[in-house]
N, C-alpha and C. Protein backbone atom coordinates (compact mmCIF):
# COMPACT_ATOMS: atom_id res chain seq x y z
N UNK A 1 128.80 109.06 81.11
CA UNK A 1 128.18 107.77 81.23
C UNK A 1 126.74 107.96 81.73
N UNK A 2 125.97 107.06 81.02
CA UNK A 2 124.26 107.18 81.52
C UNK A 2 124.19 105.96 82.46
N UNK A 3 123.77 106.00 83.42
CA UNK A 3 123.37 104.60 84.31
C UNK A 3 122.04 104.40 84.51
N UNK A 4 121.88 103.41 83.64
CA UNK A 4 120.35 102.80 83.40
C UNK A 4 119.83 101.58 84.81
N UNK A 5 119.14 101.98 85.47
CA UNK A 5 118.77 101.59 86.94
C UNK A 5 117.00 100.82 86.89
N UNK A 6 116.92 99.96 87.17
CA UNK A 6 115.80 99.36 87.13
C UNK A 6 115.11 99.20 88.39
N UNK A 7 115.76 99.35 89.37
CA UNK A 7 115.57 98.90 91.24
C UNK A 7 115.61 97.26 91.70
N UNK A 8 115.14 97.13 92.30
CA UNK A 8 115.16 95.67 92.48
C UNK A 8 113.30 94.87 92.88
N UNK A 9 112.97 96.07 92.39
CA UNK A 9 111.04 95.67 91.68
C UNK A 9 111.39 93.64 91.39
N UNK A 10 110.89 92.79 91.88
CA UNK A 10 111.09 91.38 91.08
C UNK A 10 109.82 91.13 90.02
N UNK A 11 109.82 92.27 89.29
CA UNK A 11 108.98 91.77 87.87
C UNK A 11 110.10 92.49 86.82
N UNK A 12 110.31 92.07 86.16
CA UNK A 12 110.94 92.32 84.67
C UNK A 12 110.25 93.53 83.73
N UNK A 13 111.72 94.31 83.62
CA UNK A 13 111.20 95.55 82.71
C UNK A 13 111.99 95.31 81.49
N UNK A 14 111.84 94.66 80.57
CA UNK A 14 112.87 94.24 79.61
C UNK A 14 112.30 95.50 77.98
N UNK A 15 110.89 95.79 78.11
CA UNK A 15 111.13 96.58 77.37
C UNK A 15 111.52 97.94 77.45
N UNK A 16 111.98 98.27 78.49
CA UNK A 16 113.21 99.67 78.54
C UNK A 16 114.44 99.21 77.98
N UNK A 17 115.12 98.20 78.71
CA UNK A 17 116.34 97.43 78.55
C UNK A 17 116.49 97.69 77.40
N UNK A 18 115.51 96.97 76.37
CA UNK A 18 116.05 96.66 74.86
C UNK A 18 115.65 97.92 74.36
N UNK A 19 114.67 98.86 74.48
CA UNK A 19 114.66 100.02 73.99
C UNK A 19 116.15 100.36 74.24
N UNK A 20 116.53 101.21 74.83
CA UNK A 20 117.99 101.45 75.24
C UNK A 20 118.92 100.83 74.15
N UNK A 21 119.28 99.15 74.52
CA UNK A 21 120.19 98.62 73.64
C UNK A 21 119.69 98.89 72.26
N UNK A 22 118.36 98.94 72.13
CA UNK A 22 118.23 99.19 70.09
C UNK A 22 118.66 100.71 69.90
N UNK A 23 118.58 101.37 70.90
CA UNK A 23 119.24 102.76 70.93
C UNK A 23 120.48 102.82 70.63
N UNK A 24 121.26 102.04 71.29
CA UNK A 24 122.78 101.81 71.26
C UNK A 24 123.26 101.23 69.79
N UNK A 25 122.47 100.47 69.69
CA UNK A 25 123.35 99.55 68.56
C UNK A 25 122.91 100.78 67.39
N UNK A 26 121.25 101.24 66.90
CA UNK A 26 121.31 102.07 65.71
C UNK A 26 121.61 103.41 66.22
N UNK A 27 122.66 103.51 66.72
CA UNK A 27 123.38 105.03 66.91
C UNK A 27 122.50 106.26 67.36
N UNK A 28 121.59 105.86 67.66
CA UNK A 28 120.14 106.83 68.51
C UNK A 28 120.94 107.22 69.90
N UNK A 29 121.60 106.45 70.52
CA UNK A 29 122.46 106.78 71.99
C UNK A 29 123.61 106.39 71.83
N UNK A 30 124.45 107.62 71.81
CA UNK A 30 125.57 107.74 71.50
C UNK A 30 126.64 107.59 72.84
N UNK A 31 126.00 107.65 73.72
CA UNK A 31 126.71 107.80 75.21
C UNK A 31 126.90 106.08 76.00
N UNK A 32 127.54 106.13 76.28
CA UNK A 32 127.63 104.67 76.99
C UNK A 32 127.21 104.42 78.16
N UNK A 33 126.54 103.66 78.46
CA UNK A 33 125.27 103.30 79.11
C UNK A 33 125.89 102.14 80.01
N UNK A 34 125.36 101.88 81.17
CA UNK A 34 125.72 100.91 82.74
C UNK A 34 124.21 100.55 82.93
N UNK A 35 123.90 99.59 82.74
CA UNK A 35 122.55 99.28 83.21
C UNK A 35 123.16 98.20 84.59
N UNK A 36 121.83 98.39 85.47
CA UNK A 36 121.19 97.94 86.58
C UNK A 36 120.00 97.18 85.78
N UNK A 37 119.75 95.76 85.28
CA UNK A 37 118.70 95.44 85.14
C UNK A 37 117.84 94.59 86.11
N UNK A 38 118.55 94.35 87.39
CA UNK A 38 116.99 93.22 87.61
C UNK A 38 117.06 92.19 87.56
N UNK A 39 115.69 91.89 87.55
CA UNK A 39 115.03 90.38 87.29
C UNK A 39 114.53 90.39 85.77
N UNK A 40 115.22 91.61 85.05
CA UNK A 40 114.74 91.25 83.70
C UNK A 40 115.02 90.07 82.96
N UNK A 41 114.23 89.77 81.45
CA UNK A 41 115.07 88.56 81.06
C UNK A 41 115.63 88.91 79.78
N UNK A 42 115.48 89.81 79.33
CA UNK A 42 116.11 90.07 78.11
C UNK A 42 117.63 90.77 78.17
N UNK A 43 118.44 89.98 77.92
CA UNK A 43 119.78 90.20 78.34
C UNK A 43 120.58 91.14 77.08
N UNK A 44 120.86 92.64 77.83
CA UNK A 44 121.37 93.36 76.38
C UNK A 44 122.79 93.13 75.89
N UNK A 45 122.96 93.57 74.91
CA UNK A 45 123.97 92.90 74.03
C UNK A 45 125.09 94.15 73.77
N UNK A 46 124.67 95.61 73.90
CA UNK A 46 125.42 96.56 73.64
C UNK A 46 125.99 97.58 74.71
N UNK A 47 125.80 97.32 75.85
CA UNK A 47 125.95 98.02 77.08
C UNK A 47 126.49 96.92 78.31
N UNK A 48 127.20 97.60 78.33
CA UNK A 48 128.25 96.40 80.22
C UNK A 48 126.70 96.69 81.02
N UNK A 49 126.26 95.34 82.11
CA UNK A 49 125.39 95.36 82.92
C UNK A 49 125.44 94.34 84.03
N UNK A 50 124.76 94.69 84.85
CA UNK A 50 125.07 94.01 86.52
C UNK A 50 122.63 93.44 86.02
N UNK A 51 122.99 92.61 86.95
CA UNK A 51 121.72 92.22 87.54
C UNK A 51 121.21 92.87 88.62
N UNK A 52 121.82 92.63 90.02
CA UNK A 52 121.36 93.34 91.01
C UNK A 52 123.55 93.42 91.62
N UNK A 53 123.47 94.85 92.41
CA UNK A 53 124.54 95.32 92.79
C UNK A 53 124.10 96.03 93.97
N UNK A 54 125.26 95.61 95.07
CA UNK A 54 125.29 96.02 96.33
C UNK A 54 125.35 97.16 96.39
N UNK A 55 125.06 98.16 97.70
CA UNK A 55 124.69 98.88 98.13
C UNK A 55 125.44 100.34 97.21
N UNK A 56 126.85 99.95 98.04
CA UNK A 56 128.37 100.75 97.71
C UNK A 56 128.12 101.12 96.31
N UNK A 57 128.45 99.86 95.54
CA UNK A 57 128.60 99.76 94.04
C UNK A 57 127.10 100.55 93.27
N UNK A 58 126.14 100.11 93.54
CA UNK A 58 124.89 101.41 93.00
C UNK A 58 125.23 102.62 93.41
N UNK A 59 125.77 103.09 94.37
CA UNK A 59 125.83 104.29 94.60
C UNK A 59 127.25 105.05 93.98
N UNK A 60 128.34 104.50 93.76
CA UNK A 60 129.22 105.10 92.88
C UNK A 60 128.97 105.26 91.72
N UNK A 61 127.87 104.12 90.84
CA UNK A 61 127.65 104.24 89.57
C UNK A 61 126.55 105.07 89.25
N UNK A 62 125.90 105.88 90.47
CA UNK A 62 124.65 106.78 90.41
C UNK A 62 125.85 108.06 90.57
N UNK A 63 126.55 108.31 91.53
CA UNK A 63 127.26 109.40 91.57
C UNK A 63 127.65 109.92 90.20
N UNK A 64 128.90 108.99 89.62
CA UNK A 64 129.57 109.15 88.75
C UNK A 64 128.90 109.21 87.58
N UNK A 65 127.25 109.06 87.24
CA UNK A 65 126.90 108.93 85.68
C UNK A 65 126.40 110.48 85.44
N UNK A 66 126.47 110.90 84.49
CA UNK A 66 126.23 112.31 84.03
C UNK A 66 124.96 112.61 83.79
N UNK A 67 123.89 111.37 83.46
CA UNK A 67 122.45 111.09 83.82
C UNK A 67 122.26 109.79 84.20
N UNK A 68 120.86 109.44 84.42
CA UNK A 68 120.39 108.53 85.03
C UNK A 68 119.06 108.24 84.15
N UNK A 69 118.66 106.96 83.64
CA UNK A 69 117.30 106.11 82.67
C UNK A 69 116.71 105.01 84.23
N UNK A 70 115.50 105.64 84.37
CA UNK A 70 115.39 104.91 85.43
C UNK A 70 113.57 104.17 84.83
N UNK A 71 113.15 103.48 85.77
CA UNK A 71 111.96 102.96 85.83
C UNK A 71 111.00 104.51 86.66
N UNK A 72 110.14 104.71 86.96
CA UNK A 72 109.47 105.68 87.46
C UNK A 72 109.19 105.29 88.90
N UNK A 73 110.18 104.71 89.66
CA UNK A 73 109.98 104.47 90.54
C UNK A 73 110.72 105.73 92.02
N UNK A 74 109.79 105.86 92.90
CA UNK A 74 110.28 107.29 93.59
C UNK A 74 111.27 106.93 94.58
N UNK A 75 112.07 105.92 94.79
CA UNK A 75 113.42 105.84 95.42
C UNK A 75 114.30 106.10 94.37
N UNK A 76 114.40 106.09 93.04
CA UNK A 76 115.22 106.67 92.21
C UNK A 76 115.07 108.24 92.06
N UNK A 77 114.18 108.60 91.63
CA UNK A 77 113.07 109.48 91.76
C UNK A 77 114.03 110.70 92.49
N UNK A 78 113.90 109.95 93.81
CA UNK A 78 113.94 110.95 95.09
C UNK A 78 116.36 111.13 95.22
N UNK A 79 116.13 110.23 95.01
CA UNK A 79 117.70 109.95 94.99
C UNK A 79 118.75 111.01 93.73
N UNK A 80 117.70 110.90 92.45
CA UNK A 80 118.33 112.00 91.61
C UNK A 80 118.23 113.21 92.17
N UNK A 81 117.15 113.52 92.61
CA UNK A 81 116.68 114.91 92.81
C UNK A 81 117.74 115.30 94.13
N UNK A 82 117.89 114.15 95.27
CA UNK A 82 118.69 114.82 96.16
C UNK A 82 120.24 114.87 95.71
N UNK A 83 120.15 114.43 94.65
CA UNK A 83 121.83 114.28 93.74
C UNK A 83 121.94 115.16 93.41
N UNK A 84 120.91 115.91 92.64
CA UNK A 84 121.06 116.95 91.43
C UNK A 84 121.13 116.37 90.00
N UNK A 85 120.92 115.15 89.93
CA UNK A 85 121.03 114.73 88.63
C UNK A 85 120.04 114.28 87.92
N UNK A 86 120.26 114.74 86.95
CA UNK A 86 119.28 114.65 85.59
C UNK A 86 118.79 112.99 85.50
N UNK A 87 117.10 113.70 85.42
CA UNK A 87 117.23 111.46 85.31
C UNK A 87 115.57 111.89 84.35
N UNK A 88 115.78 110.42 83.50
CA UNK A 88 114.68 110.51 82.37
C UNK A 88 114.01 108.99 82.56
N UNK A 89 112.60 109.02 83.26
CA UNK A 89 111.94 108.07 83.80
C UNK A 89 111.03 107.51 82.73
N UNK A 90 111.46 106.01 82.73
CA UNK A 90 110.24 105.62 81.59
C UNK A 90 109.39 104.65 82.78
N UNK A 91 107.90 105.08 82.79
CA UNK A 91 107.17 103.82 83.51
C UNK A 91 106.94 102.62 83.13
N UNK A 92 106.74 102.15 84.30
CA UNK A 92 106.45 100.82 84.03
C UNK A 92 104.94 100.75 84.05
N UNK A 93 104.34 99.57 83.68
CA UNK A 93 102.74 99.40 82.65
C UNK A 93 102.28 98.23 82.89
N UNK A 94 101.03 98.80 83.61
CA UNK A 94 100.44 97.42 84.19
C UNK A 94 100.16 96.22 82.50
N UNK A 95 99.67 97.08 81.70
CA UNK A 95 99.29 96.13 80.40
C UNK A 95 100.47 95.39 79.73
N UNK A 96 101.65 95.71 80.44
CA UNK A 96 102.47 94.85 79.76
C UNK A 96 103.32 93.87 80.68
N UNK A 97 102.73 93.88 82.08
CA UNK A 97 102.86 92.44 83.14
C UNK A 97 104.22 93.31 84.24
N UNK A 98 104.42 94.45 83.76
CA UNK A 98 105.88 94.93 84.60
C UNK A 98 105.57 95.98 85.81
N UNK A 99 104.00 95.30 86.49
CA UNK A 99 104.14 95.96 87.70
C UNK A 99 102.73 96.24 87.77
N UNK A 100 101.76 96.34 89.19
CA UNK A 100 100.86 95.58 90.21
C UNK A 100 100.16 96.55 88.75
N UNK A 101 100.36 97.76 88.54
CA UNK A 101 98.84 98.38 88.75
C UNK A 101 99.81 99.69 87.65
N UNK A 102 99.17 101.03 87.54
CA UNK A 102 100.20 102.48 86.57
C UNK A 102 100.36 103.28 87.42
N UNK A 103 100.37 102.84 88.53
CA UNK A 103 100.29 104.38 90.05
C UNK A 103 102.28 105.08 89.15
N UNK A 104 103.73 104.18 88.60
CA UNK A 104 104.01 104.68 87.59
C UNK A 104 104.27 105.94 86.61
N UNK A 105 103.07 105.59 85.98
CA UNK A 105 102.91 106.44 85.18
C UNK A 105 102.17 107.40 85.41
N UNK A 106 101.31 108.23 86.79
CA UNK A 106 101.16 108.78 87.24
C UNK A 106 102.22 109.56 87.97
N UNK A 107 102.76 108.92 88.31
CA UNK A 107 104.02 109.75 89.38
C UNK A 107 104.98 110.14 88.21
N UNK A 108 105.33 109.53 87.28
CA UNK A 108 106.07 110.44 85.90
C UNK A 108 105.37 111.56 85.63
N UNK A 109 104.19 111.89 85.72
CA UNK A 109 103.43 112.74 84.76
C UNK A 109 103.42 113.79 85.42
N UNK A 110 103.39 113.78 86.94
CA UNK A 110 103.41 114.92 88.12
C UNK A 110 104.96 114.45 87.97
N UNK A 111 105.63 114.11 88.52
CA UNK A 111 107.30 114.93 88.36
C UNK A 111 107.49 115.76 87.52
N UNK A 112 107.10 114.94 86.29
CA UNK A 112 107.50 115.67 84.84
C UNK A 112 106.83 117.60 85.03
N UNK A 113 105.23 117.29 85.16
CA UNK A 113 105.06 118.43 85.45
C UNK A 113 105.16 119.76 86.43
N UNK A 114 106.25 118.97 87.27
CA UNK A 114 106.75 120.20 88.05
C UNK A 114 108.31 120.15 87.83
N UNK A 115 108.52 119.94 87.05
CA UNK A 115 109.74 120.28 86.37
C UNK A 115 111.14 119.47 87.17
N UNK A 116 111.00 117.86 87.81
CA UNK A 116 111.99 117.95 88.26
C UNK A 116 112.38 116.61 87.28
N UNK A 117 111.55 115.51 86.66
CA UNK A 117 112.16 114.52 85.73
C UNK A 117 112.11 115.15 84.64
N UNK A 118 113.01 114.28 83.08
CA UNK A 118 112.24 114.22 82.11
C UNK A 118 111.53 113.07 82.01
N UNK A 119 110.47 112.45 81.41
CA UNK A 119 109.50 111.12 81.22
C UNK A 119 109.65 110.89 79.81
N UNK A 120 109.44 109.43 79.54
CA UNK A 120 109.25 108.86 78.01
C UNK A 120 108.21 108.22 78.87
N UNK A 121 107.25 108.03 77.41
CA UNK A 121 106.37 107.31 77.60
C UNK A 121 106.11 105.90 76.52
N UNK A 122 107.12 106.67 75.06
CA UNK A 122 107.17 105.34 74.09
C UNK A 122 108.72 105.08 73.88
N UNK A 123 108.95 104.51 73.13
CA UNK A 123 110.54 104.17 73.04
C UNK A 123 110.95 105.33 71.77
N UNK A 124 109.75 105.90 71.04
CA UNK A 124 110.38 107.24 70.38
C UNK A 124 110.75 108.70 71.56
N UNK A 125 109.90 108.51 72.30
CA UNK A 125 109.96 109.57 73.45
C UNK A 125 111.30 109.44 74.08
N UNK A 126 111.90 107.97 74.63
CA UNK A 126 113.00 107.79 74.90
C UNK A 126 114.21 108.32 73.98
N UNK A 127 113.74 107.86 73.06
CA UNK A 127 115.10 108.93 72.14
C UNK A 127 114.77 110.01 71.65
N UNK A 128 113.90 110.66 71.67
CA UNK A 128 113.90 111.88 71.47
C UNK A 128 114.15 113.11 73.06
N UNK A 129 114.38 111.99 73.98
CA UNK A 129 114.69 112.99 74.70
C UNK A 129 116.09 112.83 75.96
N UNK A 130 116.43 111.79 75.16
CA UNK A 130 117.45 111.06 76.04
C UNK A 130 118.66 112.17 75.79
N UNK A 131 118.67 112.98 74.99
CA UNK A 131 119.82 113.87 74.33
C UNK A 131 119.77 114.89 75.69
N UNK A 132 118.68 115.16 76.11
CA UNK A 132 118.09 116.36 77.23
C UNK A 132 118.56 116.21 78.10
N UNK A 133 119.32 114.97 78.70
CA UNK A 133 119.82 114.31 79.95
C UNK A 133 121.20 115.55 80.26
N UNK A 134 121.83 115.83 78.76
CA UNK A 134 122.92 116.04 79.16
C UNK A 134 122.63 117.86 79.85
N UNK A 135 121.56 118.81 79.49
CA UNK A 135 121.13 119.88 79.50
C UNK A 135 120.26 120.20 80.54
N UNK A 136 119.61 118.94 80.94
CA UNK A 136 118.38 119.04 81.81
C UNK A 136 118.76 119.47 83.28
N UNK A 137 118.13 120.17 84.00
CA UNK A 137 118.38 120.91 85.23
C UNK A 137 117.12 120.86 85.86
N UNK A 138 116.90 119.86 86.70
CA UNK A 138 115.78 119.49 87.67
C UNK A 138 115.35 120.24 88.57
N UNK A 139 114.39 120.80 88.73
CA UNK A 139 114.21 121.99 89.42
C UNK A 139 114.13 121.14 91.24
N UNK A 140 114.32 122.22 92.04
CA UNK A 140 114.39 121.45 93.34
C UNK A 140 112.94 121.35 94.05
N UNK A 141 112.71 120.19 94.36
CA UNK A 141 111.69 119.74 94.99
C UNK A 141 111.74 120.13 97.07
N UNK A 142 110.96 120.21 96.96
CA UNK A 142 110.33 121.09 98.31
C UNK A 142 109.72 119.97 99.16
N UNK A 143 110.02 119.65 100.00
CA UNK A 143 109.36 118.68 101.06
C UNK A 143 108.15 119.32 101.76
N UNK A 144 106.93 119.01 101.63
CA UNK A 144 106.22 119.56 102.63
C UNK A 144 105.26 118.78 103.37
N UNK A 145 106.21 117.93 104.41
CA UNK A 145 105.53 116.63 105.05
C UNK A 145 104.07 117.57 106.09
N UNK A 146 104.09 118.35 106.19
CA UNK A 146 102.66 118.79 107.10
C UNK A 146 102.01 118.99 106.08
N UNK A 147 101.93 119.15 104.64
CA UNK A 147 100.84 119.12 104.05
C UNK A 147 100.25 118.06 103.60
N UNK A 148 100.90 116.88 103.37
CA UNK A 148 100.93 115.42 103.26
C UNK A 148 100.27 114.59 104.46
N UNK A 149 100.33 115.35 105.88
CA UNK A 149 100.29 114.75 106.81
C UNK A 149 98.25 115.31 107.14
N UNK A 150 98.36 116.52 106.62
CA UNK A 150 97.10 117.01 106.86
C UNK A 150 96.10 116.61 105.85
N UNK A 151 96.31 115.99 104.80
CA UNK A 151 95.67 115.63 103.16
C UNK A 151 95.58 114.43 103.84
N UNK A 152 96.61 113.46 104.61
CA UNK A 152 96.40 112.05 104.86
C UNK A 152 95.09 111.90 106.06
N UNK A 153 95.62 112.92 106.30
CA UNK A 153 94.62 113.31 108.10
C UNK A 153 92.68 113.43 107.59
N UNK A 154 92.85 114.55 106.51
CA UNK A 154 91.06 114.82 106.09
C UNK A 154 90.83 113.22 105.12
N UNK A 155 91.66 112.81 104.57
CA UNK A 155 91.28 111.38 103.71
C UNK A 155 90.82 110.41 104.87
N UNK A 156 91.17 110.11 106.02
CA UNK A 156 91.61 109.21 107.22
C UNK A 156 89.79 109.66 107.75
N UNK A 157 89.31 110.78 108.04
CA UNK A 157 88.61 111.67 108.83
C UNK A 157 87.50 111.18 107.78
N UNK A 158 87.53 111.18 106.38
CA UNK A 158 86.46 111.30 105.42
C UNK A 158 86.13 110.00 105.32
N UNK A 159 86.30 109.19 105.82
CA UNK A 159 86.68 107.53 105.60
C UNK A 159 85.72 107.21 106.88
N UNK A 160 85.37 107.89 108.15
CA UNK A 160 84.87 107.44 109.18
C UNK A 160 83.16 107.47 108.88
N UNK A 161 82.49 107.14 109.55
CA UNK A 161 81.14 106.79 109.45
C UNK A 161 80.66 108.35 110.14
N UNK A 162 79.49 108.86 109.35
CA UNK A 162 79.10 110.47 109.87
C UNK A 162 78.51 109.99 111.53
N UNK A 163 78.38 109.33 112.09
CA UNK A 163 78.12 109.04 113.35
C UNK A 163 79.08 109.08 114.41
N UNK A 164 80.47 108.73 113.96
CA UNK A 164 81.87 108.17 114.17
C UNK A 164 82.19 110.16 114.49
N UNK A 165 82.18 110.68 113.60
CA UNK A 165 82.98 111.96 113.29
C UNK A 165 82.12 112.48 114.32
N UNK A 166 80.68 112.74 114.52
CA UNK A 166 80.05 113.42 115.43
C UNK A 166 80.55 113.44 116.74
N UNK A 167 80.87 111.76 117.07
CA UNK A 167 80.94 111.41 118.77
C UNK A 167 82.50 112.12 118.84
N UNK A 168 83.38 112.11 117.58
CA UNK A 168 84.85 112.33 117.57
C UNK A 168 85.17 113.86 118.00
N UNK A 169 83.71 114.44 117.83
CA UNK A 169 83.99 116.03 117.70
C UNK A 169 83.78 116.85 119.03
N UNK A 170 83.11 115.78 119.97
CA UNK A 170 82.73 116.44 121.43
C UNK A 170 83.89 115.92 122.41
């Protein structure tokens, strides 16, 4: 089973949704699919789905799915990776109203390239790689909050007025 997860973002991602279900119905996804949709409004027609689901219940249907179709959002993100499970992130897009801004589709593009998602970026990408879910092996991600903390620290430092940093330094 694939469990298609949207989060509980309150803007509507309906074109994953129906990507997916047009997947389902023309035999492109052969696997049976649990969506989590949301506040979407396009209601699919070929896959059992919840709107929003309590705590418990998301988390058995994340355990138990053999992959995971998520939005590119990094509480899913972070949740496969501490699972071990394969998850194939399509972003969400500021040009199509489903979210503030593409910070998104940035964070797909760095997962992707350190090997721990797969990413679609069109709804051919989605099926051409949704098959990978079942093969894919996420490489393990490395926490390194002091380097995060020291990058936040010189951004914070670079931000002060050169007058500010002088008096800061005696």
């Amino acid at each position: 089973m694939i469990f298609l997860t949207l989060g509980s973002y309150p803007l509507p991602f309906d074109r994953l949704i129906h990507a997916v279900d047009r997947g389902i119905q023309t035999g492109l996804i052969k696997e049976e699919v649990v969506a989590q949709i949301g506040y979407s409004r396009y209601v699919p027609q070929s896959m059992k789905y919840y709107r929003l689901i309590d705590k418990r219940e998301f988390g058995e249907l994340f355990r138990t799915a053999d992959g995971i179709i998520s939005h590119a959002g990094m509480g899913n993100i972070a949740m496969a990776l501490e699972a071990d499970k394969p998850i194939l992130v399509f972003p969400r897009l500021f040009k199509y109203s489903e979210h503030v801004n593409d910070h998104q589709l940035e964070t797909a593009r760095e997962f992707e390239r350190l090997g721990h998602v797969l990413a679609a970026y069109t709804e051919e990408d989605l099926y051409s790689k949704i098959h990978l879910l079942k093969t894919f092996v996420p490489k393990k991600r490395i926490a390194t909050p002091e380097r995060v903390a020291r990058r936040v620290g010189e951004l914070l430092w670079s931000l002060l007025p050169a007058d500010t940093n002088e008096q800061l330094k005696t």
